[in-house]
Protein backbone atom coordinates (compact mmCIF):
# COMPACT_ATOMS: atom_id res chain seq x y z
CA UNK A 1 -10.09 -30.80 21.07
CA UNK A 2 -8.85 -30.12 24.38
CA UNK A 3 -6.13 -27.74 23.40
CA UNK A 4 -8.58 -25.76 21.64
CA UNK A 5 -10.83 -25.78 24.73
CA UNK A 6 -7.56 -24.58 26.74
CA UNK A 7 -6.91 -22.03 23.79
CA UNK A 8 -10.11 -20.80 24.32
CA UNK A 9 -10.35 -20.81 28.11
CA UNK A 10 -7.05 -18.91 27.79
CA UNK A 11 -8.24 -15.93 25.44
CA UNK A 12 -11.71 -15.91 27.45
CA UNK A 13 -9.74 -15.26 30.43
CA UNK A 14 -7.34 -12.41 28.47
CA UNK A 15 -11.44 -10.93 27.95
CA UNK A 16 -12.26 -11.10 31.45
CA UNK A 17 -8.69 -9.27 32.68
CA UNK A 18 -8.91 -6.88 30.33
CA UNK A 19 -12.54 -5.91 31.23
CA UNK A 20 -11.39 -5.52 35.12
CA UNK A 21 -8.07 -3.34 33.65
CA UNK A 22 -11.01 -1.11 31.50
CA UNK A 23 -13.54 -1.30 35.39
CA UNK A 24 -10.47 -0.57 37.17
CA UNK A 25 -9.54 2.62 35.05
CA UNK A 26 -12.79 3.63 34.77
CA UNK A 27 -13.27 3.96 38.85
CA UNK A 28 -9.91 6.05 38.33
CA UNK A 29 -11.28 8.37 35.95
CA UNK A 30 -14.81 9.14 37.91
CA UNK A 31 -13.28 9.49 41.29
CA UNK A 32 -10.97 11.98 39.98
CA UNK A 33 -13.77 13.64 38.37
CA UNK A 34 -15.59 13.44 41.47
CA UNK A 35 -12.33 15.39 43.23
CA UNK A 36 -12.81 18.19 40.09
CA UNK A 37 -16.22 18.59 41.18
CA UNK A 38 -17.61 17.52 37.74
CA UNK A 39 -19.96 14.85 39.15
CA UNK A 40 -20.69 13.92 42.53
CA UNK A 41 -20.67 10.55 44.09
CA UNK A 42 -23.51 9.09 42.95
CA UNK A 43 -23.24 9.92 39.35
CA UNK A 44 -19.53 8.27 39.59
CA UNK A 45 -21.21 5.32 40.72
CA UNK A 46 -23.98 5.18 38.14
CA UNK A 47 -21.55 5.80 35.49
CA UNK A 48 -19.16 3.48 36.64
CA UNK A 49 -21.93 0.47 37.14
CA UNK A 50 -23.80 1.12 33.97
CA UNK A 51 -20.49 1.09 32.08
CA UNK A 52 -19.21 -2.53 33.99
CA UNK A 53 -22.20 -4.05 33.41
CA UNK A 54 -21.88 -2.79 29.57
CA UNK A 55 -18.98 -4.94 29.51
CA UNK A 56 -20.02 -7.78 31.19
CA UNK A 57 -22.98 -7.76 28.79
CA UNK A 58 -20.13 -7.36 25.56
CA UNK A 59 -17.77 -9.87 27.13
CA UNK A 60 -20.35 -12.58 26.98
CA UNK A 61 -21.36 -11.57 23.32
CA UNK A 62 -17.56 -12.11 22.70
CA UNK A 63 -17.61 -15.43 24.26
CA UNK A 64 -20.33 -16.77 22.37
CA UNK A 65 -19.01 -15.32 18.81
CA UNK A 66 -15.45 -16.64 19.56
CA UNK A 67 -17.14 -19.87 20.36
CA UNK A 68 -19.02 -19.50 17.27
CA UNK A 69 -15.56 -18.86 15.00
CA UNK A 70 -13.81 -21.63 16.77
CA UNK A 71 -16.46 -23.73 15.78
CA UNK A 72 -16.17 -23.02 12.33
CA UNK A 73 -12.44 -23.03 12.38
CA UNK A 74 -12.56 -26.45 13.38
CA UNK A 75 -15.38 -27.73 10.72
CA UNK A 76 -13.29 -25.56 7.74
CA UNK A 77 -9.99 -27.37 9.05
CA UNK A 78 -12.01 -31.36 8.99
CA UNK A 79 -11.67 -31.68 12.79
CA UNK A 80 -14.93 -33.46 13.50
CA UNK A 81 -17.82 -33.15 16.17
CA UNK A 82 -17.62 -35.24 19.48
CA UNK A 83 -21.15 -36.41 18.41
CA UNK A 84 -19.28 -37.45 15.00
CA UNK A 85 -16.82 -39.16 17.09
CA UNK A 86 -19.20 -41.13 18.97
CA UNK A 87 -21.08 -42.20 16.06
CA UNK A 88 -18.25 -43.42 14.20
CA UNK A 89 -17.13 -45.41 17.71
CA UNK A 90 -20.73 -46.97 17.92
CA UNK A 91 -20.65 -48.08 14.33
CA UNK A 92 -17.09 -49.51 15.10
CA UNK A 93 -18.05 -51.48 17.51
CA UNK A 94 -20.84 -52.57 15.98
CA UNK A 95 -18.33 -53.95 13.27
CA UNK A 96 -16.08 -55.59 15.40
CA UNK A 97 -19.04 -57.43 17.21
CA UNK A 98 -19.88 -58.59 13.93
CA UNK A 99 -16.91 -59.79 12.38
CA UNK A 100 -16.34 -61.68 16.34
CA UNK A 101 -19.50 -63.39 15.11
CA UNK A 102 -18.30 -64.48 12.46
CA UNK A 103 -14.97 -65.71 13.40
CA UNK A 104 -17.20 -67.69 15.62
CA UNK A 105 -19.86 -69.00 13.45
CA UNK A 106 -15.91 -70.23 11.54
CA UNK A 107 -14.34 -72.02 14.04
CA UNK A 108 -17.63 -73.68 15.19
């Protein structure tokens, strides 16, 4: 499970460069347009913050849904829940007190 935690963590973080590449580029574009005299300052700012916080807002929806598909992947594919995990560790040792009982109640 922890490789597919990294694996995730690793293609979040490809999400979160990519969306300062796009900001970056973006600030390019409206300060040149800004030099051109097709908008002035403030609308480069406006456009610029309205379209960063677009993709902060889409970069979290593509968190959740690739958290969503992992989580899928993983139940399709058998690999069970931690909860699963611990249940089936509980009921383990559960068994093994058990049968130490009766060994016990054996040798008594």
């Amino acid at each position: 499970m922890d490789n597919n935690n990294n694996w995730l963590q690793q293609l979040l973080m490809v999400g979160v460069g990519t969306t300062s590449v796009v900001a970056e580029k973006l600030r390019e574009v409206s300060d040149e347009w800004v030099k051109e005299g097709k908008i002035n300052p403030e609308q480069a700012k406006g456009i610029v913050d309205e379209m960063v916080q677009q993709l902060k807002s889409e970069h979290g929806n593509f968190e959740a849904q690739m958290e969503r598909q992992l989580r899928n992947m993983m139940q399709d594919f058998g690999v069970p829940r931690q909860s699963e995990v611990d249940e089936l560790r509980g009921r383990i040792d559960r068994l093994e007190r058990q049968v130490r009982d009766l060994e016990n109640k054996l040798w008594r």
